[in-house]
Protein backbone atom coordinates (compact mmCIF):
# COMPACT_ATOMS: atom_id res chain seq x y z
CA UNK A 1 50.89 222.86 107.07
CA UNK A 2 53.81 220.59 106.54
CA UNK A 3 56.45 222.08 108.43
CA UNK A 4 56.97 224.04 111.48
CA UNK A 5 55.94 227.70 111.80
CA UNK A 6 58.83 230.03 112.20
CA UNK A 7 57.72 232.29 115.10
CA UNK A 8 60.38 235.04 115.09
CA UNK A 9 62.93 236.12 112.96
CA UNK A 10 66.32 234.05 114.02
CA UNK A 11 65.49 231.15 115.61
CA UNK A 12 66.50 228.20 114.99
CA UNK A 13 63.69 225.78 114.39
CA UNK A 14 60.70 228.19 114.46
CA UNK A 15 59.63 226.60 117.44
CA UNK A 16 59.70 227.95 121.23
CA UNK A 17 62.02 224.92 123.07
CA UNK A 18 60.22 223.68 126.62
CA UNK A 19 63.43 223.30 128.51
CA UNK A 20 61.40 221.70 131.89
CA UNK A 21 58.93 223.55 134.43
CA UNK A 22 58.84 224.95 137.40
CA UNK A 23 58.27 224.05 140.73
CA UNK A 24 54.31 224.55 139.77
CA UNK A 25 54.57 222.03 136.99
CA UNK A 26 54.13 225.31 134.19
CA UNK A 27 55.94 224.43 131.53
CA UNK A 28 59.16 227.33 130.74
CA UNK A 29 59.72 228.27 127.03
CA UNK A 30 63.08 230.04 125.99
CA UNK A 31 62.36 233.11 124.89
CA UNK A 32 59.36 234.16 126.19
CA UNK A 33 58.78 236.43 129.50
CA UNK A 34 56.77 234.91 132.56
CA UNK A 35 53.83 236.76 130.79
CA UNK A 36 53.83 234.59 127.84
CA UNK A 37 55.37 237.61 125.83
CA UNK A 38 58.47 237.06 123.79
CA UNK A 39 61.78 238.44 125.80
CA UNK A 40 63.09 241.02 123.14
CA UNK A 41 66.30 243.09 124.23
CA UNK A 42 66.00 246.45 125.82
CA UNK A 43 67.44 249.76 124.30
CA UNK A 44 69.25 252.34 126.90
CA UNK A 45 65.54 253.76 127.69
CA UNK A 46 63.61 250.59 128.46
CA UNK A 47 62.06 250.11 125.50
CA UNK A 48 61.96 246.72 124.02
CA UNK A 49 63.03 246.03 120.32
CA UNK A 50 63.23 242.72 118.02
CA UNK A 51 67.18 241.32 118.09
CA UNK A 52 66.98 241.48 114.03
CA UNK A 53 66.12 245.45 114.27
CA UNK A 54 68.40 247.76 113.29
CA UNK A 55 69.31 250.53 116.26
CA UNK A 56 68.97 254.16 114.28
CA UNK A 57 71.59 255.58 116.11
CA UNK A 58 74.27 253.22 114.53
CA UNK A 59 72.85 254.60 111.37
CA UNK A 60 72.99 258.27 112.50
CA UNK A 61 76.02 257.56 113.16
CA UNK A 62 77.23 255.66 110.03
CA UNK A 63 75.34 258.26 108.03
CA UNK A 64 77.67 261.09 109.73
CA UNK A 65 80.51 259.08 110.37
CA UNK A 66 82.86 261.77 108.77
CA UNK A 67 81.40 264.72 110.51
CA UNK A 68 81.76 262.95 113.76
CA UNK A 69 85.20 261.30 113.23
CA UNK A 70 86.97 264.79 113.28
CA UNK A 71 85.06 266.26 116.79
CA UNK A 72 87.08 267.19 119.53
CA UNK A 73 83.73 267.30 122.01
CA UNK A 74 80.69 266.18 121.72
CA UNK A 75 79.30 269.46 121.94
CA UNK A 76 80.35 270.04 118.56
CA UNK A 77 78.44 266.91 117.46
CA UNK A 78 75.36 268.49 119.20
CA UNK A 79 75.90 271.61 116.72
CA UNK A 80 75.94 269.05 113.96
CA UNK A 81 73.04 267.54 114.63
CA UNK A 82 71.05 270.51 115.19
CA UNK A 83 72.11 272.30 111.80
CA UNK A 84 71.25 268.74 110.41
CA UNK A 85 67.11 269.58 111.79
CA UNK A 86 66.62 266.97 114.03
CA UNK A 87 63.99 267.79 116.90
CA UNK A 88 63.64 266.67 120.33
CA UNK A 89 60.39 264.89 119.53
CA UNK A 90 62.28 262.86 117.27
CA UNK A 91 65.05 262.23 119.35
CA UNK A 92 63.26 260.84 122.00
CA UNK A 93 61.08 258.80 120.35
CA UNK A 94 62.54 257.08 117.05
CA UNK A 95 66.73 257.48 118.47
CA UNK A 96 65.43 256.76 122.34
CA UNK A 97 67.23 259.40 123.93
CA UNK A 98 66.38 262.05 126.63
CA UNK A 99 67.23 265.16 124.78
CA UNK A 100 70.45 265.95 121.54
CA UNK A 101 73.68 266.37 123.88
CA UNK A 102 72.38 262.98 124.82
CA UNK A 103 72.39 261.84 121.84
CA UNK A 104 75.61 263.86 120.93
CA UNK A 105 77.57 261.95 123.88
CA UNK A 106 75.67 258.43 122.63
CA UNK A 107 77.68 259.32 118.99
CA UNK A 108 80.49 260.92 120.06
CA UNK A 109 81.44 257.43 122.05
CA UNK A 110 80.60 255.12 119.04
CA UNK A 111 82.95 256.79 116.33
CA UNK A 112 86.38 256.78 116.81
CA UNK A 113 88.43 259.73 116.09
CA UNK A 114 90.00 260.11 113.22
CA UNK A 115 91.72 263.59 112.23
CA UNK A 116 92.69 264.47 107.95
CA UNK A 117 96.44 265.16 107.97
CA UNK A 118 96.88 268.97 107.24
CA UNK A 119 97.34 269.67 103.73
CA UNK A 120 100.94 269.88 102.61
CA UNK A 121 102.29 273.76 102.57
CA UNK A 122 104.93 275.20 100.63
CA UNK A 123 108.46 273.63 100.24
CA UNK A 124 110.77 276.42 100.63
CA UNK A 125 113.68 274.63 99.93
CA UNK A 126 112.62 273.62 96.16
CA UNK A 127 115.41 274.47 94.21
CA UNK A 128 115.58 275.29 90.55
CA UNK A 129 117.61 273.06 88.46
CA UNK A 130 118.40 275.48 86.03
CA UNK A 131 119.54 277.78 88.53
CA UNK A 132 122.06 275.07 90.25
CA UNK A 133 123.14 274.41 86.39
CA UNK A 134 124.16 277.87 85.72
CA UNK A 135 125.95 278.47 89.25
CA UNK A 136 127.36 274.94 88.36
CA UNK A 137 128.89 276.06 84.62
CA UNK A 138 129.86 279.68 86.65
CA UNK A 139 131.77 277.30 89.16
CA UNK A 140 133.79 275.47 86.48
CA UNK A 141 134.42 277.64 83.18
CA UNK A 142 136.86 280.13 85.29
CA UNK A 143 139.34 276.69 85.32
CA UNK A 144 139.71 277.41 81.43
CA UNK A 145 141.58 280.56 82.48
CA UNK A 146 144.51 278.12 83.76
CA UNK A 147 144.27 276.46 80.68
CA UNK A 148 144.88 279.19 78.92
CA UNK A 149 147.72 280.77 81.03
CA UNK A 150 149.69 278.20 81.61
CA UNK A 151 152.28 279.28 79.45
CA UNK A 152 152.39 282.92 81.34
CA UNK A 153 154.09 280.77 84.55
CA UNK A 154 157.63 280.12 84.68
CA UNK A 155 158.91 277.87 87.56
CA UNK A 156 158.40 277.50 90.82
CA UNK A 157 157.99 280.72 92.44
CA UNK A 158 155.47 281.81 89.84
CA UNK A 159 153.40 278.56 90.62
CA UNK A 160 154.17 279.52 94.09
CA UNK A 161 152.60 282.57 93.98
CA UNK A 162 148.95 281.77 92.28
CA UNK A 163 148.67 279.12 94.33
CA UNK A 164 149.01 281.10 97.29
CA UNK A 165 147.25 284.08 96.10
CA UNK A 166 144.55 281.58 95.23
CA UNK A 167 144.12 279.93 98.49
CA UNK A 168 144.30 283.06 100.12
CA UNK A 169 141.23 284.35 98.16
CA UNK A 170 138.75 281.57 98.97
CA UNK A 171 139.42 282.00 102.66
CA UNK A 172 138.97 285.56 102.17
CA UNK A 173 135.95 285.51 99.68
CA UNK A 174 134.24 282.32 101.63
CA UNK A 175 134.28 284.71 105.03
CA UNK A 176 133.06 287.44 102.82
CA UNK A 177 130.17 285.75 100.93
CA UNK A 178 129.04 284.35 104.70
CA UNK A 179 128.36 287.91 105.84
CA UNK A 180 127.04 289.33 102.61
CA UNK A 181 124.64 286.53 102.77
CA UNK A 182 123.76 287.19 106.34
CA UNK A 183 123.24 291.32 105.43
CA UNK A 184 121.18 290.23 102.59
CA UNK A 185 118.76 287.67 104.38
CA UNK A 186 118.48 290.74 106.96
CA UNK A 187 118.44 294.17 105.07
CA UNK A 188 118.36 292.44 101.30
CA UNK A 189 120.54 293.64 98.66
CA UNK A 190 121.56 296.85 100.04
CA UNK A 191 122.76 295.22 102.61
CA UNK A 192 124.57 292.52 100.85
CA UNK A 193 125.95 295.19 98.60
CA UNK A 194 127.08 297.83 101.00
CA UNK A 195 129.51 294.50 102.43
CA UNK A 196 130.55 293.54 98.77
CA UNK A 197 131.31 296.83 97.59
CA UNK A 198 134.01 297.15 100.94
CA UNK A 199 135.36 293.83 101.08
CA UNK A 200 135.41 292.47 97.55
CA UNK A 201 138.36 295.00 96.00
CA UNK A 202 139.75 294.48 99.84
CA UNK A 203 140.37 290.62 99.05
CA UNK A 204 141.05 291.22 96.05
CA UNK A 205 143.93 293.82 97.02
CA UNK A 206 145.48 291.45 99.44
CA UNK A 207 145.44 288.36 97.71
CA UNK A 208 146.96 290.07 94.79
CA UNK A 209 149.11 291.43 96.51
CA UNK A 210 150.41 288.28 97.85
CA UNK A 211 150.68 287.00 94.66
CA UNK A 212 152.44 289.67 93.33
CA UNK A 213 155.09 289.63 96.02
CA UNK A 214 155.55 285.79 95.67
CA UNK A 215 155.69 285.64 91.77
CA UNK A 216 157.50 289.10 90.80
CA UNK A 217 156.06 291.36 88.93
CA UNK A 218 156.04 289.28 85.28
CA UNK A 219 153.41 287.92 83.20
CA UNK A 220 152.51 285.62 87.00
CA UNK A 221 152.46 288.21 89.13
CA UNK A 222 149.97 289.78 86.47
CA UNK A 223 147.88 286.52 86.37
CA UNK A 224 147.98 286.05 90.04
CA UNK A 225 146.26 289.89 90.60
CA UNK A 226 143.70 289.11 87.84
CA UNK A 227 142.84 286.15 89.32
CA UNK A 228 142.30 287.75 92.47
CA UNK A 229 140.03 290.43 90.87
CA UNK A 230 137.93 288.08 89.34
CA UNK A 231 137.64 285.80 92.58
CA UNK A 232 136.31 288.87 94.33
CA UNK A 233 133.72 290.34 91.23
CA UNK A 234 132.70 286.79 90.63
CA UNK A 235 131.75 286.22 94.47
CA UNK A 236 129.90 289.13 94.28
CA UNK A 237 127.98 288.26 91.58
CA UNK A 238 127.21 284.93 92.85
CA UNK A 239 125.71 286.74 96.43
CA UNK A 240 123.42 288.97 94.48
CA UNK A 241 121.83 285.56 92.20
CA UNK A 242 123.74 287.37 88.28
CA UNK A 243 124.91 284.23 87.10
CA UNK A 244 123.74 284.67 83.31
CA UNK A 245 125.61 288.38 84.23
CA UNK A 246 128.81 286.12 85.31
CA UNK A 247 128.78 283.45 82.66
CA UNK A 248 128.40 286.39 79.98
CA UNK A 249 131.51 287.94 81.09
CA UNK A 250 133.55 284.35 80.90
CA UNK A 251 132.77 283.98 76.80
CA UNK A 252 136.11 285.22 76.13
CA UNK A 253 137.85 283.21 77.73
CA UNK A 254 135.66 280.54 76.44
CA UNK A 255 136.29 281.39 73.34
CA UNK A 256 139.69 281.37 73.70
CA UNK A 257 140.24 278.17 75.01
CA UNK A 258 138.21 276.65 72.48
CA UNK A 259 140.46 278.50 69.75
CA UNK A 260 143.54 276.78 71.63
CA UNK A 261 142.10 273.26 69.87
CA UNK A 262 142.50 274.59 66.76
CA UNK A 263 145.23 277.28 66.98
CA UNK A 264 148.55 278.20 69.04
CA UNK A 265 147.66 281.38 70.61
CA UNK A 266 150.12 284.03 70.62
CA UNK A 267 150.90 285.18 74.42
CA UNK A 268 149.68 288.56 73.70
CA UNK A 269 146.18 287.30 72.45
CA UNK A 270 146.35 285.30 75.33
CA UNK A 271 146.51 288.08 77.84
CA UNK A 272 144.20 290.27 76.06
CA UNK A 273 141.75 287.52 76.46
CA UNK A 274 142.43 286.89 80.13
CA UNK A 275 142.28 290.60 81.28
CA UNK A 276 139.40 290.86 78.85
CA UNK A 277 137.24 288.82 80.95
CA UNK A 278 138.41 289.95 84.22
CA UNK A 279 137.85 293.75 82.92
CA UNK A 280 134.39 292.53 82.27
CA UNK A 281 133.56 290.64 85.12
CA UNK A 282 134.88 293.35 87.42
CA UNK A 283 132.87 296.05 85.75
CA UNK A 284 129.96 293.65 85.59
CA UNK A 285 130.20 293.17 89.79
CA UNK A 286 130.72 297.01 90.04
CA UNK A 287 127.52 297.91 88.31
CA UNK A 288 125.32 295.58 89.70
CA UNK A 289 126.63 296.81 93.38
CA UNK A 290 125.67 300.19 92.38
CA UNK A 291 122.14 299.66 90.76
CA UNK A 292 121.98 297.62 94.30
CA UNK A 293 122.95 300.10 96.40
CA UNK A 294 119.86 303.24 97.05
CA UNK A 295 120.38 306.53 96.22
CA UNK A 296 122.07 308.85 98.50
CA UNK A 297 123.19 305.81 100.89
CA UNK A 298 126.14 305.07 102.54
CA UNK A 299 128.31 302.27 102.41
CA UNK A 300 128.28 301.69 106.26
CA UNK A 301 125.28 301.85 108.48
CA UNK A 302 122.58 299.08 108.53
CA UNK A 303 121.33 296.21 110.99
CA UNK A 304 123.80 294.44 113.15
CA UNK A 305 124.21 291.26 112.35
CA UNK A 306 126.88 289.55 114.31
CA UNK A 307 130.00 289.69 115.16
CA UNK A 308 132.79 289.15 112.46
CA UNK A 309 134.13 286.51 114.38
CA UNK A 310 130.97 284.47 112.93
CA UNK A 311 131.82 284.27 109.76
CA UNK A 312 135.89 283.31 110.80
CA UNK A 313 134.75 279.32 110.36
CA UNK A 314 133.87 279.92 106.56
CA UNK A 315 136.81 281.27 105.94
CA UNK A 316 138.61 278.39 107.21
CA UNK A 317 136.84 275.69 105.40
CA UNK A 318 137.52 278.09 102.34
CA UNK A 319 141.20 277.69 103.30
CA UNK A 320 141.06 274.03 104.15
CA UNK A 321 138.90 273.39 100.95
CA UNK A 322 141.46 274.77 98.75
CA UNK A 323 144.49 273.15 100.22
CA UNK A 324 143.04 269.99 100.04
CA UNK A 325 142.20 270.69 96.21
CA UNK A 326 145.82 271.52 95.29
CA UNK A 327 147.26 269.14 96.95
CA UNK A 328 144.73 266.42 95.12
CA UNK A 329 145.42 268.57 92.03
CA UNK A 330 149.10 268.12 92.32
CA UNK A 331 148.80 264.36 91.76
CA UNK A 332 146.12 264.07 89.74
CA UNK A 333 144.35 267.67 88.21
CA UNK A 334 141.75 265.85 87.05
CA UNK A 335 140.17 265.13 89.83
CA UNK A 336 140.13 268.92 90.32
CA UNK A 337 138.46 268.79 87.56
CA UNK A 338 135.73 266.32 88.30
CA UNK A 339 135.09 267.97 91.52
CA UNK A 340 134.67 271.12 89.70
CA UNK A 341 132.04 270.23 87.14
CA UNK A 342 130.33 268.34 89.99
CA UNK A 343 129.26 271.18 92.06
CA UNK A 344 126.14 272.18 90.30
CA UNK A 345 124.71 269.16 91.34
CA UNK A 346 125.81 269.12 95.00
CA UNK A 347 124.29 272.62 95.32
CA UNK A 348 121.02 271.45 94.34
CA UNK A 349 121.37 267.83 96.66
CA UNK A 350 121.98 270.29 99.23
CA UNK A 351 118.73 271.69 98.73
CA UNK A 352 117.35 268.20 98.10
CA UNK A 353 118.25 266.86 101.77
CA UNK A 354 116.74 270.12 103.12
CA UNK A 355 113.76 269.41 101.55
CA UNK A 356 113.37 266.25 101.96
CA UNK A 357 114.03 267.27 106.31
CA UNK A 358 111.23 269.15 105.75
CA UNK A 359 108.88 266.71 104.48
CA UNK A 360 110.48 264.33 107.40
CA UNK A 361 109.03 266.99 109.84
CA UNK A 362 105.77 266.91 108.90
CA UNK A 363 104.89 263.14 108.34
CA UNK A 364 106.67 262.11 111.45
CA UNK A 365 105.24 261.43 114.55
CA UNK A 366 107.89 260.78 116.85
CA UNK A 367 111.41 261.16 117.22
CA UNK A 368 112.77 257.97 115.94
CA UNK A 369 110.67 258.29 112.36
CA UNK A 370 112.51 261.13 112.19
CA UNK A 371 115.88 260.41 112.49
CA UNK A 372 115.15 257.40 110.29
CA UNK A 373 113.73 259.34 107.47
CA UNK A 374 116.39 261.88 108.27
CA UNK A 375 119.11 259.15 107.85
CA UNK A 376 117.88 257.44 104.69
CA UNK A 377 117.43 261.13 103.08
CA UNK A 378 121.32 262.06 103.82
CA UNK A 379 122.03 258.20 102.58
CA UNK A 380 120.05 259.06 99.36
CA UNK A 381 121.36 262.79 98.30
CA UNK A 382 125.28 261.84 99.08
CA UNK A 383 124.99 258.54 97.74
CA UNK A 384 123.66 260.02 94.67
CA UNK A 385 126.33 263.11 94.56
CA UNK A 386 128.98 260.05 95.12
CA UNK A 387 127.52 258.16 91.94
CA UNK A 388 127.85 261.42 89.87
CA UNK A 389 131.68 261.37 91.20
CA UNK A 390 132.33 257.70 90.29
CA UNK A 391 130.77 258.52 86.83
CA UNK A 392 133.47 261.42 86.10
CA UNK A 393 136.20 259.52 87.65
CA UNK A 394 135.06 257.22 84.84
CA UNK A 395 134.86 259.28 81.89
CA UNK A 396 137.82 261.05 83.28
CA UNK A 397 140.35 257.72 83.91
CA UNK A 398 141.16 259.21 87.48
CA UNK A 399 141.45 257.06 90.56
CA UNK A 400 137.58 256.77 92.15
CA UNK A 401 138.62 256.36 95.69
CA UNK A 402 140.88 259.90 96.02
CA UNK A 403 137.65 261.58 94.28
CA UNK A 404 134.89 260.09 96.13
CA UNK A 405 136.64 260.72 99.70
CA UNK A 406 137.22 264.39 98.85
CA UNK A 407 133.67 264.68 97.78
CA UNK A 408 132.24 263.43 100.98
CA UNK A 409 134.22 265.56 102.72
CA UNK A 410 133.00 268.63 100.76
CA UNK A 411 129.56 267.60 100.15
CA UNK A 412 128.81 266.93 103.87
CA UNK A 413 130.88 270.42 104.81
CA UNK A 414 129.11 272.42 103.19
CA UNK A 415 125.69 270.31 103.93
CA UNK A 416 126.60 271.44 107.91
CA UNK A 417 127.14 274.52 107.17
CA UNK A 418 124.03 275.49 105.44
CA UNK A 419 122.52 274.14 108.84
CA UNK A 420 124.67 276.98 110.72
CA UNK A 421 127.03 274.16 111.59
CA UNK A 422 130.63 275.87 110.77
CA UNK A 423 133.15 275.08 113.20
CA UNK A 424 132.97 271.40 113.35
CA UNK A 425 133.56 270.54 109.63
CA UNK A 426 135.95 273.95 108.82
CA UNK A 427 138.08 272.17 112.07
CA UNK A 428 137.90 268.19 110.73
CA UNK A 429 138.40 269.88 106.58
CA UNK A 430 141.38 272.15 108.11
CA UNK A 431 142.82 269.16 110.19
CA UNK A 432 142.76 266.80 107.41
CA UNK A 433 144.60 269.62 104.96
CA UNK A 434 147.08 270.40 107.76
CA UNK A 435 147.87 266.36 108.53
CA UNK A 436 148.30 266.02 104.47
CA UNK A 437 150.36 268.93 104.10
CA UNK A 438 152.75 267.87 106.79
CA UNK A 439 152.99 263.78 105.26
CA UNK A 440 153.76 265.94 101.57
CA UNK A 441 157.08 267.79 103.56
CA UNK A 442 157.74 264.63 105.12
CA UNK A 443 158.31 262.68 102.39
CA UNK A 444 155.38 260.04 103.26
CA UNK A 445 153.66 258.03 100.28
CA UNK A 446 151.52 260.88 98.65
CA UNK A 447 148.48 258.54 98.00
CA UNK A 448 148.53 256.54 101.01
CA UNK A 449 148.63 259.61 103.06
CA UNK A 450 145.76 261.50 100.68
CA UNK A 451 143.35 258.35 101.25
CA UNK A 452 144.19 258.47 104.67
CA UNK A 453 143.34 262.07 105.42
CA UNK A 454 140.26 262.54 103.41
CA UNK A 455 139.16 258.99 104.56
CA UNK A 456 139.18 259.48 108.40
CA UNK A 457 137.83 263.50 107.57
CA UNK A 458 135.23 262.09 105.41
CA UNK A 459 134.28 259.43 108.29
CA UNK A 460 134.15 261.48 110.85
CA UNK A 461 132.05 264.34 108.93
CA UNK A 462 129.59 261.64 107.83
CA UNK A 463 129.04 260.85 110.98
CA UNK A 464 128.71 264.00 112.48
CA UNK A 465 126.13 264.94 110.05
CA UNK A 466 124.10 262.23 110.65
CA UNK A 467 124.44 262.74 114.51
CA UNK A 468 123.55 266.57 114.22
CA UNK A 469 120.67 266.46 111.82
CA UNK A 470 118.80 263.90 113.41
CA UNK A 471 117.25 266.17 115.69
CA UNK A 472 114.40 268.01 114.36
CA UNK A 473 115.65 271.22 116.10
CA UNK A 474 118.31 271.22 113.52
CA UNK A 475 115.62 271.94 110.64
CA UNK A 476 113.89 275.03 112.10
């Protein structure tokens, strides 16, 4: 032959290298025993294999590498391998092992864990875009009533009067819609509609009646009590989910204003459409309470759910809220506006954020992924509701920065409170529209004092928010 035979697999020159003797004068060759044998490497048993041999129980476990990867105990790998028909005589003598839980340990050690996230469950936060649209258009149509009767008010006190009578019926129906929603979440809409069916014509009787005191008993007086009644049938309405029922009863005075772009309305058309729609919307509310209500019960009775006192926070963003609209109105309505036609969209970016918390929940793993995907989801739905507001201020010509601070006050308001958080935003929202009420009677630049107010309210409820809902308690 011309070259050197290659003994075993792997070496280098195919020949055994003497590296000296021994104190005998035998000659010592790597790799072989003192028996003249080669020196292979030993398995866990003893038993000698070839270095370029392949152990079987790194193939077991490569071959159930999945199976194994998700144990918890080896014992569990023993069941494996015993539904997979392996015997002890083959344990022992092609895998080298005493008996399977030996085994079992032997591949239980070698493959790391590795555990299949859980598959993703229901979102119960989706919302329905079509259903935020419509309780969007049911927010912003009524605002075509003014349009239409604003030639039924007659100097200050009758502007006096709707305004209050306004204000005091979002306090009123936002503490109202809080416990309906609370009765209908525990005793559904029974419940919702036994509280409805009390305090709806209750707001609306006091609120009227404010408004009726204020503004005299004319054609604003008569606006100001409509506008109450409608404020308490529409709330209604909106508690039990009838906002095709709602928008329905608003075509007339849809109509109506549309007319006005052609056509001078006479004022008796124009109050025949007005109470037209509140006629309809109230009768609308008043059906739907009864169909809610069972037969034969009461309007009391029912499971306890809270004090009233709960639902006093509510009320007083309601109030706060509206202030701080008229007062934004009064310089500039169409940011009123703007804010108005926004709040479709906010409703469903409110259920955005909650949904994206809940996603947050289950692909974190400790607290501080959390609270950053918690923070970049708040960053992402009220940057987004802001970018809607710039767009309006836009199309409208209004100044951005009045609009955008209002709307992060709002947005982040109501955001808290769907959380259960009432107090601290209906306090910052009702500090801000006391602090800009008082720099109005003062005298004090109305702008300056407007960015001022919302700014520092908008700030601090920002903040707040982000502090709060970074803990994952706050999502339960």
């Amino acid at each position: 032959m011309s070259g050197p035979l290659r003994l075993l697999p792997g070496d280098g020159d195919g020949v055994p290298s003497v590296s000296g003797g021994d104190g005998n004068g035998a000659a010592s060759v790597s790799g072989v025993d003192g028996n003249g044998l080669p020196d292979l490497p030993r398995d866990r048993t003893g038993r000698t294999r070839p270095s370029w041999a392949a152990d079987p129980v790194d193939e077991l476990a490569e071959r159930l590498a999945d199976q194994i990867a998700v144990a918890v105990h080896p014992d569990e790998v023993a069941a494996l391998l015993e539904s997979d028909g392996l015997t002890a005589e083959r344990i022992e003598q092609h895998y080298g092992r005493s008996d399977l839980f030996a085994l079992a340990e032997d591949l239980f050690d070698r493959v790391p864990r590795h555990y299949a996230a859980p598959p993703p469950g229901p979102d119960p936060w989706r919302a329905d875009p079509m259903q935020c649209a419509l309780r969007g258009l049911a927010f912003a149509l009524p605002g075509l009533a003014y349009v239409l009767g604003a030639r039924l008010l007659h100097g200050r006190p009758d502007l006096t009067g709707l305004v209050a009578s306004a204000l005091l019926a979002w306090a009123w129906n936002q503490g109202l819609s809080h416990r309906a929603y609370l009765r209908l979440s525990a005793e559904g809409p029974a419940g919702a509609a036994r509280t409805l069916r009390v305090g709806a014509p209750a707001g609306a009787l006091v609120s009227g009646g404010l408004g009726l005191v204020l503004a005299g008993p004319a054609t604003a007086g008569a606006f100001a009590v409509g506008q109450s009644v409608y404020l308490g049938a529409a709330g209604a309405l909106l508690v039990l989910g009838r906002e095709r029922a709602l928008l329905i009863s608003l075509l007339p005075v849809v109509a109506g204003a549309g007319a006005t772009l052609l056509w001078t309305l006479p004022t008796a058309l124009v109050l025949v459409v007005l109470l037209g729609s509140v006629v309809l919307t109230a009768s609308v509310a008043w059906h739907t309470l009864r169909e809610a209500l069972p037969a034969g019960r009461s309007a009391g009775g029912g499971t306890r759910t809270g004090s009233v006192l709960s639902s006093v926070p509510y009320a007083l963003f309601g109030l706060a809220a509206g202030v701080l609209a008229a007062l934004a109105g009064s310089l500039d309505a169409r940011t009123v506006v703007v804010l108005t036609l926004s709040m479709g969209f906010a409703e469903w970016l409110l259920h955005r954020y909650r949904s994206l918390g809940v996603s947050g929940l289950r692909s974190s793993t400790d607290l501080p992924g959390f609270t950053d995907r918690s923070g970049r989801a708040l960053a992402l739905c009220l940057g987004a509701y802001l970018t809607l507001l710039a767009g309006g201020a836009l199309v409208a010509g209004t100044a951005p920065l009045a609009l955008l601070l209002l709307g992060a006050v709002f947005w982040t308001a109501l955001l808290l409170q769907a959380f259960a958080v009432a107090w601290f935003p209906a306090l910052v929202s009702l500090a801000a529209a006391v602090a800009l009420a008082v720099a109005r009677a003062t005298g004090l630049p109305d702008v300056p004092a407007q960015l001022i107010c919302t700014g520092i309210a908008a700030v601090v409820l920002a903040a707040g928010t982000y502090r709060l809902l970074a803990h994952p308690t706050a999502h339960r």
